[in-house]
C-alpha atoms as a PDB file:
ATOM      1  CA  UNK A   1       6.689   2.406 -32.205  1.00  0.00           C
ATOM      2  CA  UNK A   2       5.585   0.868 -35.172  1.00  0.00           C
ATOM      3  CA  UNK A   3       5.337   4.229 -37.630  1.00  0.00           C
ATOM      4  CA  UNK A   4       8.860   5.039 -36.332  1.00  0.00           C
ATOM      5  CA  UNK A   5      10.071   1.423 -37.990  1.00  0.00           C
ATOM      6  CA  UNK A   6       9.167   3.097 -41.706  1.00  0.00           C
ATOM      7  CA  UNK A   7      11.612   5.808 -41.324  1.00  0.00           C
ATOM      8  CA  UNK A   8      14.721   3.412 -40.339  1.00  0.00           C
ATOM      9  CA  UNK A   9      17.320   1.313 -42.298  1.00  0.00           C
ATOM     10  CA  UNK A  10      17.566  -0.925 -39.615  1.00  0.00           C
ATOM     11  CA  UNK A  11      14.919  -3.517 -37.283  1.00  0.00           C
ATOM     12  CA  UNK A  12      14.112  -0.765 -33.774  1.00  0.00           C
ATOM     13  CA  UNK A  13      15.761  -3.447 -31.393  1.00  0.00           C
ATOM     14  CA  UNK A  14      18.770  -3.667 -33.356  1.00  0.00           C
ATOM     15  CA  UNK A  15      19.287   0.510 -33.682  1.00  0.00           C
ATOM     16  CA  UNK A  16      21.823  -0.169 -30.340  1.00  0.00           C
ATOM     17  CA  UNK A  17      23.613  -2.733 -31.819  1.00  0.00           C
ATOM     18  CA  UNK A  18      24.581  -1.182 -34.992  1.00  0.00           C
ATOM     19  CA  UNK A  19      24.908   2.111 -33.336  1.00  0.00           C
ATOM     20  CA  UNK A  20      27.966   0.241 -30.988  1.00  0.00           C
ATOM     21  CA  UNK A  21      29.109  -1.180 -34.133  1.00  0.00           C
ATOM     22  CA  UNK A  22      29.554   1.257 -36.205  1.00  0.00           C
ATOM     23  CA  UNK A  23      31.060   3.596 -33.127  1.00  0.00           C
ATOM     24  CA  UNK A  24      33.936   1.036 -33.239  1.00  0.00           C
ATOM     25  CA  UNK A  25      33.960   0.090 -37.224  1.00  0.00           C
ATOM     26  CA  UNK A  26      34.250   4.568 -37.803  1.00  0.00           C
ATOM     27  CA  UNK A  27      36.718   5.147 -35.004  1.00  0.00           C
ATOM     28  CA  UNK A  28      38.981   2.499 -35.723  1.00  0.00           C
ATOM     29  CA  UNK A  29      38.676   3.281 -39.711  1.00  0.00           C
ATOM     30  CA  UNK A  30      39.458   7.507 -39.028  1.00  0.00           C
ATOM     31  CA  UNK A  31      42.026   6.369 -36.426  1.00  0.00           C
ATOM     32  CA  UNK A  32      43.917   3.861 -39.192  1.00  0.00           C
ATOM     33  CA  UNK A  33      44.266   6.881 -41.866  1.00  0.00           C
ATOM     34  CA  UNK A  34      45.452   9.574 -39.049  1.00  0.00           C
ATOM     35  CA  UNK A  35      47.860   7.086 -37.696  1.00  0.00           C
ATOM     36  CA  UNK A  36      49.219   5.631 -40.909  1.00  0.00           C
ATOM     37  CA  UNK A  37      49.722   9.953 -42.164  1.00  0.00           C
ATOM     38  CA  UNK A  38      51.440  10.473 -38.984  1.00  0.00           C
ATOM     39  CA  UNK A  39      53.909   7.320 -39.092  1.00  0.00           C
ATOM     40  CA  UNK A  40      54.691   8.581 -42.427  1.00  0.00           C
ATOM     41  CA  UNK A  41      55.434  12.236 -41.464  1.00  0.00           C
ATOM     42  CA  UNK A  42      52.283  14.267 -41.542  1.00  0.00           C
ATOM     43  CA  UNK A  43      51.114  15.202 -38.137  1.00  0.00           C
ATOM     44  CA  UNK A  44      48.378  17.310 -39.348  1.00  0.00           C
ATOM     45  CA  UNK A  45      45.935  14.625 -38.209  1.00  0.00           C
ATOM     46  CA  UNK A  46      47.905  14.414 -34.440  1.00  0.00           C
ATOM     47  CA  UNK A  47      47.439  18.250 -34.108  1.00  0.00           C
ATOM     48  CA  UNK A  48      43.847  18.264 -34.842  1.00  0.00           C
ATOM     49  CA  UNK A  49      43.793  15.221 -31.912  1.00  0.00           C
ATOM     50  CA  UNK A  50      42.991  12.756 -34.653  1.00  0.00           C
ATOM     51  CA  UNK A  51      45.479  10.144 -33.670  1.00  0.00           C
ATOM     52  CA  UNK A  52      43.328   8.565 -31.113  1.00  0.00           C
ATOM     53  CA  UNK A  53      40.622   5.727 -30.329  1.00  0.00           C
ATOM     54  CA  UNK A  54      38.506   8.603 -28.911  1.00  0.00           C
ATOM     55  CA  UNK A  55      34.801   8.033 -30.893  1.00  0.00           C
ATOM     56  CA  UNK A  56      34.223  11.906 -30.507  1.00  0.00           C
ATOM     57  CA  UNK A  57      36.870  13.013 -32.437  1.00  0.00           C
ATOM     58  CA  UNK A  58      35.924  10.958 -35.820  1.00  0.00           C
ATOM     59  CA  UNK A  59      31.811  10.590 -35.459  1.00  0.00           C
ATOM     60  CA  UNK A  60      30.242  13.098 -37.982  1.00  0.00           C
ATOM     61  CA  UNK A  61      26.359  13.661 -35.830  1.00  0.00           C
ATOM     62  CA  UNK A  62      24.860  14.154 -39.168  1.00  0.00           C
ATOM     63  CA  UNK A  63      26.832  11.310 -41.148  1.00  0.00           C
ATOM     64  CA  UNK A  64      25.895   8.809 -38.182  1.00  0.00           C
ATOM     65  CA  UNK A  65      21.847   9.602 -38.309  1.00  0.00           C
ATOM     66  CA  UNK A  66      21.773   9.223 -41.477  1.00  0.00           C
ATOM     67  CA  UNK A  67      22.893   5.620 -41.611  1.00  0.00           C
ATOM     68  CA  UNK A  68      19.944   4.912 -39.376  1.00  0.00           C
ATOM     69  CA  UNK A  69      17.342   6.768 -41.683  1.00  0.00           C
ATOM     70  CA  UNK A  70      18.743   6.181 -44.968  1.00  0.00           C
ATOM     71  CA  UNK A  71      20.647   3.380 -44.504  1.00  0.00           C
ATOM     72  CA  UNK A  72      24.277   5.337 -45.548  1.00  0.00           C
ATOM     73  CA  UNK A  73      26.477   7.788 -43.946  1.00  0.00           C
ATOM     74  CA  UNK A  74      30.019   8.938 -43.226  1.00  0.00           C
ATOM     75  CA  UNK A  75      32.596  10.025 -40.141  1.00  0.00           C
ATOM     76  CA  UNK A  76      34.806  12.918 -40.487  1.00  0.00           C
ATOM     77  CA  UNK A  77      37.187  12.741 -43.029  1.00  0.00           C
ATOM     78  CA  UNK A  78      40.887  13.035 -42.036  1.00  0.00           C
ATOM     79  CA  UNK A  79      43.371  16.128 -42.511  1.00  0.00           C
ATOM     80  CA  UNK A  80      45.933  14.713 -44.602  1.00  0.00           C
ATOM     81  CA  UNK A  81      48.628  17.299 -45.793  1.00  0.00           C
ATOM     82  CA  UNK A  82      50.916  15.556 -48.926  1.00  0.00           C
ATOM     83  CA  UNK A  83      53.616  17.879 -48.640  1.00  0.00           C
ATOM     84  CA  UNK A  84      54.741  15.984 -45.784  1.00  0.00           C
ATOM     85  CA  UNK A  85      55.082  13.027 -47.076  1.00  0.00           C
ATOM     86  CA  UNK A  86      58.458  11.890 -48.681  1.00  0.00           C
ATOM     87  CA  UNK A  87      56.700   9.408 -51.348  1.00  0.00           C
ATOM     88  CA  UNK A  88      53.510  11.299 -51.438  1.00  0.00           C
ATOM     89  CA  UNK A  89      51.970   8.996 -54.286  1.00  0.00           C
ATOM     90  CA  UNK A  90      53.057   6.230 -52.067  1.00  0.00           C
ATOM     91  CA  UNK A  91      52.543   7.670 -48.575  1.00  0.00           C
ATOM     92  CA  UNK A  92      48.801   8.561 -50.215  1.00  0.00           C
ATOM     93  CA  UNK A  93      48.311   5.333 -51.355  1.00  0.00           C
ATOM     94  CA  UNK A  94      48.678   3.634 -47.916  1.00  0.00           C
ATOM     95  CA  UNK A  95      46.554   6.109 -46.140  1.00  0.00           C
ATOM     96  CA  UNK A  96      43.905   5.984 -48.121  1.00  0.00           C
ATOM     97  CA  UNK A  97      43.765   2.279 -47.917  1.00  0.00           C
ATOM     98  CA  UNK A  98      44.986   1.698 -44.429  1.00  0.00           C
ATOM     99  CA  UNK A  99      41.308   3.097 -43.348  1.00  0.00           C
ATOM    100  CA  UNK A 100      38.844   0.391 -45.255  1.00  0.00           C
ATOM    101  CA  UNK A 101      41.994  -2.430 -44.322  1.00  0.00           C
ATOM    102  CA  UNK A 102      40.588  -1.667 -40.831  1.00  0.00           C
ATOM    103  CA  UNK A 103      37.333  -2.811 -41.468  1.00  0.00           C
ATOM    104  CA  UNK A 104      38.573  -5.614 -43.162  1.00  0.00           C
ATOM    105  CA  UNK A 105      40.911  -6.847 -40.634  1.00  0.00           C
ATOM    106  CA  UNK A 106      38.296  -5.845 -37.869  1.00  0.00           C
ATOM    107  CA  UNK A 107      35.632  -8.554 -39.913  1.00  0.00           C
ATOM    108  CA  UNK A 108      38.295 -11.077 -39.840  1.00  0.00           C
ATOM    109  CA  UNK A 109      38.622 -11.042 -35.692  1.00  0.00           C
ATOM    110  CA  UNK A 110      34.589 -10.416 -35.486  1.00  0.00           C
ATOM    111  CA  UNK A 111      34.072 -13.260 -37.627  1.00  0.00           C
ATOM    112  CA  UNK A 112      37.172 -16.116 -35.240  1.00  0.00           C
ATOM    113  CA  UNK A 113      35.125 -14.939 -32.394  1.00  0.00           C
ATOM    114  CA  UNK A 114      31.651 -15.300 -33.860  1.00  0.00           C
ATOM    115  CA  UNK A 115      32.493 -18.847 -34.702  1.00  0.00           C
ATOM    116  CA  UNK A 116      34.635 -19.527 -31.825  1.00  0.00           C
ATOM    117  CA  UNK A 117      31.118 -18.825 -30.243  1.00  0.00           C
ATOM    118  CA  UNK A 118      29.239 -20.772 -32.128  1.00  0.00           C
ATOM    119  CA  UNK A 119      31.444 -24.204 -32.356  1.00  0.00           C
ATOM    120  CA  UNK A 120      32.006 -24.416 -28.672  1.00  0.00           C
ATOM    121  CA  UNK A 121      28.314 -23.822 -28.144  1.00  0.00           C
ATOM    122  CA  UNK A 122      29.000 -20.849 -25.653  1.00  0.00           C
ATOM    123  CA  UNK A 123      26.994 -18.794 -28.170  1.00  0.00           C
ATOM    124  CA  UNK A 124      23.392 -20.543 -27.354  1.00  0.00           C
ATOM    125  CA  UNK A 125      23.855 -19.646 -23.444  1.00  0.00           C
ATOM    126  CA  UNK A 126      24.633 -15.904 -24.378  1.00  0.00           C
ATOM    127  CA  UNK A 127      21.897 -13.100 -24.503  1.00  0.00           C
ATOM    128  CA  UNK A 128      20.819 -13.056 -28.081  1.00  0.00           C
ATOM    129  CA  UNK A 129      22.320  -9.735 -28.518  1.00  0.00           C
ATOM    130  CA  UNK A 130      25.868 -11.054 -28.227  1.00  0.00           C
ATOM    131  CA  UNK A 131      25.803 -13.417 -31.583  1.00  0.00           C
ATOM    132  CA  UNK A 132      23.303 -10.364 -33.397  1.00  0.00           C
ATOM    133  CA  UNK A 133      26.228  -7.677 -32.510  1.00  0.00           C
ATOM    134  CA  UNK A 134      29.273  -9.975 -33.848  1.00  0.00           C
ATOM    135  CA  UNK A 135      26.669 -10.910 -36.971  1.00  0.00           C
ATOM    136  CA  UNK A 136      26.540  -7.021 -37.488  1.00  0.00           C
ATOM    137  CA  UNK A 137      30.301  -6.611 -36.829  1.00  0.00           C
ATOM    138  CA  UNK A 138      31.098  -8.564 -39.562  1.00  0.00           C
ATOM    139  CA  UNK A 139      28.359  -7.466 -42.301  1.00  0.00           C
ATOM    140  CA  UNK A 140      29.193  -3.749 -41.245  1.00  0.00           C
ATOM    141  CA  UNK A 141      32.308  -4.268 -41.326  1.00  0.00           C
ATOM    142  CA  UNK A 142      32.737  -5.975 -44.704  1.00  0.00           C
ATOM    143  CA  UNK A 143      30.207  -3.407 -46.000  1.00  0.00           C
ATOM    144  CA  UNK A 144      32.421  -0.368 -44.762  1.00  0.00           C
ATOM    145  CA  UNK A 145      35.221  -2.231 -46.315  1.00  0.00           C
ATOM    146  CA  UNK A 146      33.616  -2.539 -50.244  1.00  0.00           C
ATOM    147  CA  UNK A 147      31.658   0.816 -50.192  1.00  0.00           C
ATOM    148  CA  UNK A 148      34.859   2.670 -49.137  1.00  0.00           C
ATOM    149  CA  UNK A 149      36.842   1.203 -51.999  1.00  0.00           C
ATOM    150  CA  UNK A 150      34.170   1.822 -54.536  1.00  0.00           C
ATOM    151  CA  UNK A 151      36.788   4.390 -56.844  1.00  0.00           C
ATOM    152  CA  UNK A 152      34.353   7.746 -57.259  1.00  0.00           C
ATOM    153  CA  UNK A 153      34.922  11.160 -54.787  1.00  0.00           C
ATOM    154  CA  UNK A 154      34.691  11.060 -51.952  1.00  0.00           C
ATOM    155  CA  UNK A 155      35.845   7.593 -50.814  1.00  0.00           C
ATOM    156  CA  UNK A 156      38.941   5.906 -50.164  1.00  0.00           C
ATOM    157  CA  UNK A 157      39.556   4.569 -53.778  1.00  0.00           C
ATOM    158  CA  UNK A 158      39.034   7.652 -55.414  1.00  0.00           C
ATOM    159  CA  UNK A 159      41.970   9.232 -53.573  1.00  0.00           C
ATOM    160  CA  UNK A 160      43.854   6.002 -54.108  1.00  0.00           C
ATOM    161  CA  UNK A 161      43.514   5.810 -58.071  1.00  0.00           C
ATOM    162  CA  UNK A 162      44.414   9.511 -57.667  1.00  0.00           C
ATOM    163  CA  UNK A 163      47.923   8.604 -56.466  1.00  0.00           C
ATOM    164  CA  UNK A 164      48.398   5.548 -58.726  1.00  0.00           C
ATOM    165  CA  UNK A 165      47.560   7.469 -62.215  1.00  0.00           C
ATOM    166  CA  UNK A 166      50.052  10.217 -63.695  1.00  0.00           C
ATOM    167  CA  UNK A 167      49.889  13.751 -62.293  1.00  0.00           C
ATOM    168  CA  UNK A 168      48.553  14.523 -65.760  1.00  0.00           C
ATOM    169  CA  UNK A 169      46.049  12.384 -65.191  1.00  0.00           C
ATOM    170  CA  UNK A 170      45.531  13.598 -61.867  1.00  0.00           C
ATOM    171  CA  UNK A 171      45.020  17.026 -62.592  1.00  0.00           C
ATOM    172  CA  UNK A 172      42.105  16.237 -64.901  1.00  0.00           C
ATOM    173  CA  UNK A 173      39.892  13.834 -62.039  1.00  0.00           C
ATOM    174  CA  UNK A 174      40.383  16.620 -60.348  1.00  0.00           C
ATOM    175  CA  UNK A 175      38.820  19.156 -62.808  1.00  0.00           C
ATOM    176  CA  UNK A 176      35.550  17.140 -62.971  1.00  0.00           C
ATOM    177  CA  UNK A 177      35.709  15.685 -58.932  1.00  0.00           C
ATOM    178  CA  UNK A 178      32.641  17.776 -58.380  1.00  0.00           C
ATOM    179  CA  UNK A 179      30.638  15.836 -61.329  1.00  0.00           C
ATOM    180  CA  UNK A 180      32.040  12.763 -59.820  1.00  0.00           C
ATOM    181  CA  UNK A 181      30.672  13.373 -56.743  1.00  0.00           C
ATOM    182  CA  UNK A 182      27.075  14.327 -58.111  1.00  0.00           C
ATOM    183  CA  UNK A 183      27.080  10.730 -60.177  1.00  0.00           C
ATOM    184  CA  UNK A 184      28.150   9.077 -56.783  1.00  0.00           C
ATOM    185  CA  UNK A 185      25.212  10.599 -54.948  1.00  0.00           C
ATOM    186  CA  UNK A 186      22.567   9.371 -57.793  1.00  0.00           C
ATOM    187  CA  UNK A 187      24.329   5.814 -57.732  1.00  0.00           C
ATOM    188  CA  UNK A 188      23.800   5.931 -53.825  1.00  0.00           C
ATOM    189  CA  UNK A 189      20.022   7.783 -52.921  1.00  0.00           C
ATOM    190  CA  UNK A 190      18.146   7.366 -56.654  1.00  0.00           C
ATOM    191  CA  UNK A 191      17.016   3.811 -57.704  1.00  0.00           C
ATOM    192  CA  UNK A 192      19.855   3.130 -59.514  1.00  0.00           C
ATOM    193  CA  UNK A 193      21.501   2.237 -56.147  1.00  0.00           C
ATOM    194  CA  UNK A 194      19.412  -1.153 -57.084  1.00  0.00           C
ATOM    195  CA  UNK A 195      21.702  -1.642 -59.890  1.00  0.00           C
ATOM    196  CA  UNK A 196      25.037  -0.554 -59.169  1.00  0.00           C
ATOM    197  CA  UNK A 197      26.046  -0.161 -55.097  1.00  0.00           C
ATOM    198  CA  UNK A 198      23.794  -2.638 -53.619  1.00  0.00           C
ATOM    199  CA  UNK A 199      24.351  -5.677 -55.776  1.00  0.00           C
ATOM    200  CA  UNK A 200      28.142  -5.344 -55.788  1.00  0.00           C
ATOM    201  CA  UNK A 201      27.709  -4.754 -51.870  1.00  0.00           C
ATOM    202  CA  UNK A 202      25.149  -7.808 -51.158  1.00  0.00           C
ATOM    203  CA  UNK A 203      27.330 -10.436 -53.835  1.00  0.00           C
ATOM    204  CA  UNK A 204      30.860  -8.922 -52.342  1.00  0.00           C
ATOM    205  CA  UNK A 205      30.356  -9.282 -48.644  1.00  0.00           C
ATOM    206  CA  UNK A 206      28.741 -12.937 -48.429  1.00  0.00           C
ATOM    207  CA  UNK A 207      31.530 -13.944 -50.882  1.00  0.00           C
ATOM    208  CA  UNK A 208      34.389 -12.425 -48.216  1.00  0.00           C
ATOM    209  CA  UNK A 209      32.394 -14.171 -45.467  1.00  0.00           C
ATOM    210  CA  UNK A 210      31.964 -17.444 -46.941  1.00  0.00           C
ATOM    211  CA  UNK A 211      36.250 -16.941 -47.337  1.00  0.00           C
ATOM    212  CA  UNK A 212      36.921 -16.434 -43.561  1.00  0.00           C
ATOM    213  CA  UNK A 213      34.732 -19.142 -43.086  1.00  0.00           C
ATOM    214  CA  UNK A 214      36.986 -21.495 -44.851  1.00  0.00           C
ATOM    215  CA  UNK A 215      40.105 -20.301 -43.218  1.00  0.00           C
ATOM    216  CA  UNK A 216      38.911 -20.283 -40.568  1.00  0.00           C
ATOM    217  CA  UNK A 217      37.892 -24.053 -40.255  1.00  0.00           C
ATOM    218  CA  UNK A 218      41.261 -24.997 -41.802  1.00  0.00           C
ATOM    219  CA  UNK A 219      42.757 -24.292 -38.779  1.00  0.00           C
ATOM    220  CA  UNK A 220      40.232 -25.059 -36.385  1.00  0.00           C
END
């Protein structure tokens, strides 16, 4: 099993862990953009059965292997229709964002129960697995969180400067999206990833920990 190691992101024992994690971290992400479009009037995403908890309906096969190979990857995206919308800058606004809010709020509850765990010492007579998923669930998490706001095509905070800036504006990211796109992909699979993604990823996501942490034990 050891040649099979060199061609994943991730430690072989874990790949079950982070496979369960990211299940729940990409369903509840897809399910927080369909839901928030359809509260605000669009039921494009409820036709398409979108508006559910089901994993099937959101996990891309392709986007999912890739996160175990190459260490990124993606779900399928929502249908989103504007014209539905009454505030469509607005209504755009809080889709887009509802979806990496997920993961952040999901982080949040992973990391009360991780140290609820750990505190009461229930955590040391629990298989080792347990305390290694919840450690995932909140890196994940917090990682799904960043990337996702990172503001190039195709991820969340593109489309949500999109709807802050002026339609003129608007018109003219969208005239050079494609470009946008390419520079995104050379940011994430060249080494250049060393310099831009993965430091703002691996300095972002221990800060946001080390912040629950201290919330948390104000009120414990």
């Amino acid at each position: 099993m050891e040649p099979l190691q060199h061609f994943l992101a991730y430690p072989l024992r874990d790949i079950p862990i982070v496979a369960a994690v990211l299940i729940i971290a990409f369903t509840i992400h897809e399910f927080a953009h369909a839901y928030t479009a359809y509260l605000l009037g669009d039921p494009t995403a409820k036709r398409e059965g979108r508006v559910t908890l089901n994993p099937v309906q959101h996990i891309d096969p392709l986007g999912a292997l890739l996160i175990f190979v190459a260490g990124f990857g993606w779900a399928r995206p929502v249908p989103v229709n504007r014209f539905h919308f009454q505030n469509p800058r607005l209504a755009g606004v809080l889709v887009s964002f509802m979806g990496p809010a997920s993961n952040f709020l999901l982080a949040f509850l992973g990391n009360i129960i991780l140290y609820i765990l750990i505190a009461t010492g229930i955590g040391a007579g629990l298989p080792w697995f347990v305390l290694s998923f919840f450690n995932y669930f909140v890196w994940l998490n917090l990682v799904l969180f960043i990337f996702n706001l990172i503001p190039l095509p195709p991820l969340d905070g593109y489309r949500i400067i999109e709807d802050l800036v002026s339609p003129s504006v608007r018109a003219k990211m969208t005239q050079y999206e494609q470009y946008s796109i390419l520079v995104f992909l050379v940011f994430l699979v060249t080494p250049l990833d060393q310099y831009t993604i993965s430091p703002l990823i691996n300095s972002a996501v221990p800060s946001i920990m080390r912040g629950f942490q201290t919330i948390v034990s104000v009120f414990s």
